[in-house]
N, C-alpha and C. Protein backbone atom coordinates (compact mmCIF):
# COMPACT_ATOMS: atom_id res chain seq x y z
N UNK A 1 -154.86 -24.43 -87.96
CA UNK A 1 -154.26 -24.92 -86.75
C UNK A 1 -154.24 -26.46 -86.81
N UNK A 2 -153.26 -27.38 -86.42
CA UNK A 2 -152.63 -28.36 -86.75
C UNK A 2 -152.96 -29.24 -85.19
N UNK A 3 -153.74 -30.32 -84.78
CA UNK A 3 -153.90 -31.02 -83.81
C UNK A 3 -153.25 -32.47 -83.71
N UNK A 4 -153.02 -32.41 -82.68
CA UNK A 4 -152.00 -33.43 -82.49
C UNK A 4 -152.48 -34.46 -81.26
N UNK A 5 -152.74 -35.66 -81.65
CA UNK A 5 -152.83 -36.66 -80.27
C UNK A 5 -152.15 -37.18 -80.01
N UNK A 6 -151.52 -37.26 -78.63
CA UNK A 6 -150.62 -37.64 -78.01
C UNK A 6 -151.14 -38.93 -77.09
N UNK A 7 -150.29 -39.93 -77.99
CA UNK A 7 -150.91 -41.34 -76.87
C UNK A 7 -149.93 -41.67 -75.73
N UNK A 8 -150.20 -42.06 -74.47
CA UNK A 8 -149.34 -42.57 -73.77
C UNK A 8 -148.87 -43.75 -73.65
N UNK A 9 -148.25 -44.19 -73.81
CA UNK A 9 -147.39 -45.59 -73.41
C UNK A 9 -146.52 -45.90 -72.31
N UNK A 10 -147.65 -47.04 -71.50
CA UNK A 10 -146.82 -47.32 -69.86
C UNK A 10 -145.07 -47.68 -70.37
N UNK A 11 -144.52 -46.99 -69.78
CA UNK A 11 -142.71 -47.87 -69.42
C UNK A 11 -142.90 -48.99 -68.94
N UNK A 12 -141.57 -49.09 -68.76
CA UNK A 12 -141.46 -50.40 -68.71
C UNK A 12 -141.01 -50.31 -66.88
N UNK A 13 -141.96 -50.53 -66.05
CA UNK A 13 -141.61 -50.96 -64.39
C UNK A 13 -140.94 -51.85 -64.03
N UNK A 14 -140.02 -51.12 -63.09
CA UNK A 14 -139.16 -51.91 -62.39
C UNK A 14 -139.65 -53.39 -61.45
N UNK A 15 -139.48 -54.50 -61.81
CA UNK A 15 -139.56 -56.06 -61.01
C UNK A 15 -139.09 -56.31 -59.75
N UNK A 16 -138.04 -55.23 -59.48
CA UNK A 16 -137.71 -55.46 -58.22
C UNK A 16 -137.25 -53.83 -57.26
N UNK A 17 -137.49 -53.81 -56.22
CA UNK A 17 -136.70 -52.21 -55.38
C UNK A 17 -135.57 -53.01 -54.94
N UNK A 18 -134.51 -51.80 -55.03
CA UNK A 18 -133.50 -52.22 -54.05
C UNK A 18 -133.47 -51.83 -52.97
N UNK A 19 -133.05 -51.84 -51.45
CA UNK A 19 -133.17 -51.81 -50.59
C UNK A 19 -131.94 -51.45 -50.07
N UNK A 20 -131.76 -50.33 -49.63
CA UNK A 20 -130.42 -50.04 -49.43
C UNK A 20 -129.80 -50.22 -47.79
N UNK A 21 -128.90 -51.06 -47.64
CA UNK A 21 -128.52 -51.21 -46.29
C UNK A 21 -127.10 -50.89 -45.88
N UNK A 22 -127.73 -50.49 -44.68
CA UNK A 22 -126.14 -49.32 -43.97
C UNK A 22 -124.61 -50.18 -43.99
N UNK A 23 -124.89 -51.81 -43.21
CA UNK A 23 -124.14 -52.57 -43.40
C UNK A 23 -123.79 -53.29 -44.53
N UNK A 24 -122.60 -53.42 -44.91
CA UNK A 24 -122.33 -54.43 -46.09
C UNK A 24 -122.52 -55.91 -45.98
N UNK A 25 -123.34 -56.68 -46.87
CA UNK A 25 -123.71 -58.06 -46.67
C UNK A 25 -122.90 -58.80 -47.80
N UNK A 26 -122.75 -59.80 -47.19
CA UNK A 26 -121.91 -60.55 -48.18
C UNK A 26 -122.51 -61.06 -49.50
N UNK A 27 -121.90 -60.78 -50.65
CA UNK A 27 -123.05 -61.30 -52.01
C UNK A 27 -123.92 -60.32 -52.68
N UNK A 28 -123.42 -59.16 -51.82
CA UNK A 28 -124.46 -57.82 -52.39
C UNK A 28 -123.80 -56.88 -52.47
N UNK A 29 -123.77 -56.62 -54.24
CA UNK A 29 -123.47 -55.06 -54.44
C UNK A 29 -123.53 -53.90 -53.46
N UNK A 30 -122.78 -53.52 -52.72
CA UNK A 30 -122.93 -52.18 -51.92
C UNK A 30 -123.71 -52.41 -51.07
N UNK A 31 -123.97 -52.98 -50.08
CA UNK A 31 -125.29 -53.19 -49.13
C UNK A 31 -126.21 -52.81 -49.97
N UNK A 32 -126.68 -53.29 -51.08
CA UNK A 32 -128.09 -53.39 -51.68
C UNK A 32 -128.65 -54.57 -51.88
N UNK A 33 -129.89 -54.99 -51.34
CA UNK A 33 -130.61 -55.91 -51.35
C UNK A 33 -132.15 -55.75 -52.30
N UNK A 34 -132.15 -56.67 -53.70
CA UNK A 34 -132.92 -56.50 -54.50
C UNK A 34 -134.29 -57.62 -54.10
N UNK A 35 -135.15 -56.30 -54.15
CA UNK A 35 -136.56 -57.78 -53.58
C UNK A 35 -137.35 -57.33 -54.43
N UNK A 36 -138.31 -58.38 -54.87
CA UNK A 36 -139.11 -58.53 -55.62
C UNK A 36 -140.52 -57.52 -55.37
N UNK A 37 -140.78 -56.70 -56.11
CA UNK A 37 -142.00 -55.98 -55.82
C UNK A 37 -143.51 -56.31 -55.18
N UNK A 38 -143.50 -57.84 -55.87
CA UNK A 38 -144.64 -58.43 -55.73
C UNK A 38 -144.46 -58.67 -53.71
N UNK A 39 -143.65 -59.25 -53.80
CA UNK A 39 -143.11 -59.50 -52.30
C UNK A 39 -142.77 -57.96 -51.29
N UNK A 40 -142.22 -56.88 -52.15
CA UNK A 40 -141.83 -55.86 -50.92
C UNK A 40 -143.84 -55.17 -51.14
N UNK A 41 -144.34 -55.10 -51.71
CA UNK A 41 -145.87 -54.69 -51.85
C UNK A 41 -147.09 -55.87 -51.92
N UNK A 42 -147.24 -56.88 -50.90
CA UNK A 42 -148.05 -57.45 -51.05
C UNK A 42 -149.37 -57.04 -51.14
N UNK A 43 -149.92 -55.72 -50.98
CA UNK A 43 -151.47 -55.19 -51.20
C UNK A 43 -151.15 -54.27 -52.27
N UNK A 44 -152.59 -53.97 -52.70
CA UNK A 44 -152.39 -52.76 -53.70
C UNK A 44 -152.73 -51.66 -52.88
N UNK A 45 -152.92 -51.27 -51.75
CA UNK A 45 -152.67 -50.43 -50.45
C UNK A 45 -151.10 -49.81 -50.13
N UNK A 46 -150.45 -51.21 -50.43
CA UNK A 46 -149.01 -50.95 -50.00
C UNK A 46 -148.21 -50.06 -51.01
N UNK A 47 -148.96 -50.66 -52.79
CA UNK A 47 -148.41 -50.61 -53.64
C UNK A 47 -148.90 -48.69 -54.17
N UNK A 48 -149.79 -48.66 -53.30
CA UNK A 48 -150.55 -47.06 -54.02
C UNK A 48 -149.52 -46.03 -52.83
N UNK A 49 -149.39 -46.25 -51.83
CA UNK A 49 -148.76 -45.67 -50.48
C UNK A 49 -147.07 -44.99 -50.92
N UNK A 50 -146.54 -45.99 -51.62
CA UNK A 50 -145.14 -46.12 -51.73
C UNK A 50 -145.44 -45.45 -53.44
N UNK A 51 -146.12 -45.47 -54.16
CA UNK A 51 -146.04 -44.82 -55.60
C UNK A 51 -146.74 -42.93 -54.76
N UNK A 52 -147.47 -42.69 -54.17
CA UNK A 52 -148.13 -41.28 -53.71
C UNK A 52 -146.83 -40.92 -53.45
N UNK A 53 -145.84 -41.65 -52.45
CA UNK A 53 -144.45 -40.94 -51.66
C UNK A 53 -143.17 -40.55 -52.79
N UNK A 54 -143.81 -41.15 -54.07
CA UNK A 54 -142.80 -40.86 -54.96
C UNK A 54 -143.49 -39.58 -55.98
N UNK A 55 -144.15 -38.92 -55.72
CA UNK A 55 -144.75 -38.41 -56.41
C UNK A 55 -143.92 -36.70 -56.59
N UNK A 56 -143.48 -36.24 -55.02
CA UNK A 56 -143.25 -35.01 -54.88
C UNK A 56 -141.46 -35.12 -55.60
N UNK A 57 -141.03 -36.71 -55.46
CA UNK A 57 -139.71 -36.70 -56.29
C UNK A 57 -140.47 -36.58 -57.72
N UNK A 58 -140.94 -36.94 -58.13
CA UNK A 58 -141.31 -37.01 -59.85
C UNK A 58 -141.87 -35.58 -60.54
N UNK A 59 -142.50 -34.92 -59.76
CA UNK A 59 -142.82 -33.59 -59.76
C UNK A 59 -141.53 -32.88 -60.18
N UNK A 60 -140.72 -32.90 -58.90
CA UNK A 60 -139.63 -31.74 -58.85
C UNK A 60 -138.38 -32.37 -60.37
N UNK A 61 -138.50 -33.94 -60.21
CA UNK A 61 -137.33 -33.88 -61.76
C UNK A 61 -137.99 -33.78 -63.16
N UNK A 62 -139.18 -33.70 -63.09
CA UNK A 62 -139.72 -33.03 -64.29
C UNK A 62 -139.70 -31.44 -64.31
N UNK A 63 -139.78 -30.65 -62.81
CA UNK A 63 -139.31 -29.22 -63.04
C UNK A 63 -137.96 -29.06 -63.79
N UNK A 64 -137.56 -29.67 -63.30
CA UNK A 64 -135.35 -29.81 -63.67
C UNK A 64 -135.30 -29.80 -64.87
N UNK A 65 -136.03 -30.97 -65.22
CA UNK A 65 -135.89 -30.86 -66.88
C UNK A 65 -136.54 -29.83 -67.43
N UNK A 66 -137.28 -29.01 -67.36
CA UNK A 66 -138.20 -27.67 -67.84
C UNK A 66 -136.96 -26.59 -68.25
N UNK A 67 -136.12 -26.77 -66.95
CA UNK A 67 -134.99 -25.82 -67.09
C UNK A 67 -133.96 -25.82 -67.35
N UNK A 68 -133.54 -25.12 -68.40
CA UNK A 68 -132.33 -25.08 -69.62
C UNK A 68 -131.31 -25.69 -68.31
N UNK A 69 -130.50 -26.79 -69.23
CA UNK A 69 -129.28 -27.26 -68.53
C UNK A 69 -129.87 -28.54 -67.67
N UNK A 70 -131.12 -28.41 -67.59
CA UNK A 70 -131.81 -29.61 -66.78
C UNK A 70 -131.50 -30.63 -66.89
C-alpha cells in the first residue's frame, strides 16, 4: 500500500471585497465598490464573523464539484 502526503498551500486571498450597490455610482463598474479588506475588517472578530458566513457557501460548491457535471 502506497502513502501519500498531501501538503496544503494557502491561495492566494483576495485584497479587496466588492461591495455591491443597488444604485449606479459614477466611476464604478456596475454599482460595485472595491474596499480594501484591511479597512472593510478592521478586527480579527470582524474578519472570523464574515469568513464562518462563508462557510455554508464553500461547503455546498465543493458538494457540486463531487458531482459528475459539477
Amino acid at each position: 500500500m502506497a502513502v501519500t502526503t498531501i501538503k496544503i498551500r494557502p491561495f492566494r486571498y483576495s485584497n479587496f471585497v466588492h461591495l455591491a450597490i443597488d444604485e449606479k455610482i459614477p466611476g464604478q463598474a456596475q454599482g460595485e465598490v472595491a474596499l480594501d479588506v484591511g479597512d472593510a475588517f478592521p478586527t480579527d472578530e470582524a474578519a472570523a464573523e464574515f469568513w464562518d458566513e462563508l462557510k455554508e457557501g464553500w461547503i455546498m460548491h465543493c458538494r457540486q464539484r463531487r458531482t459528475p457535471n459539477g
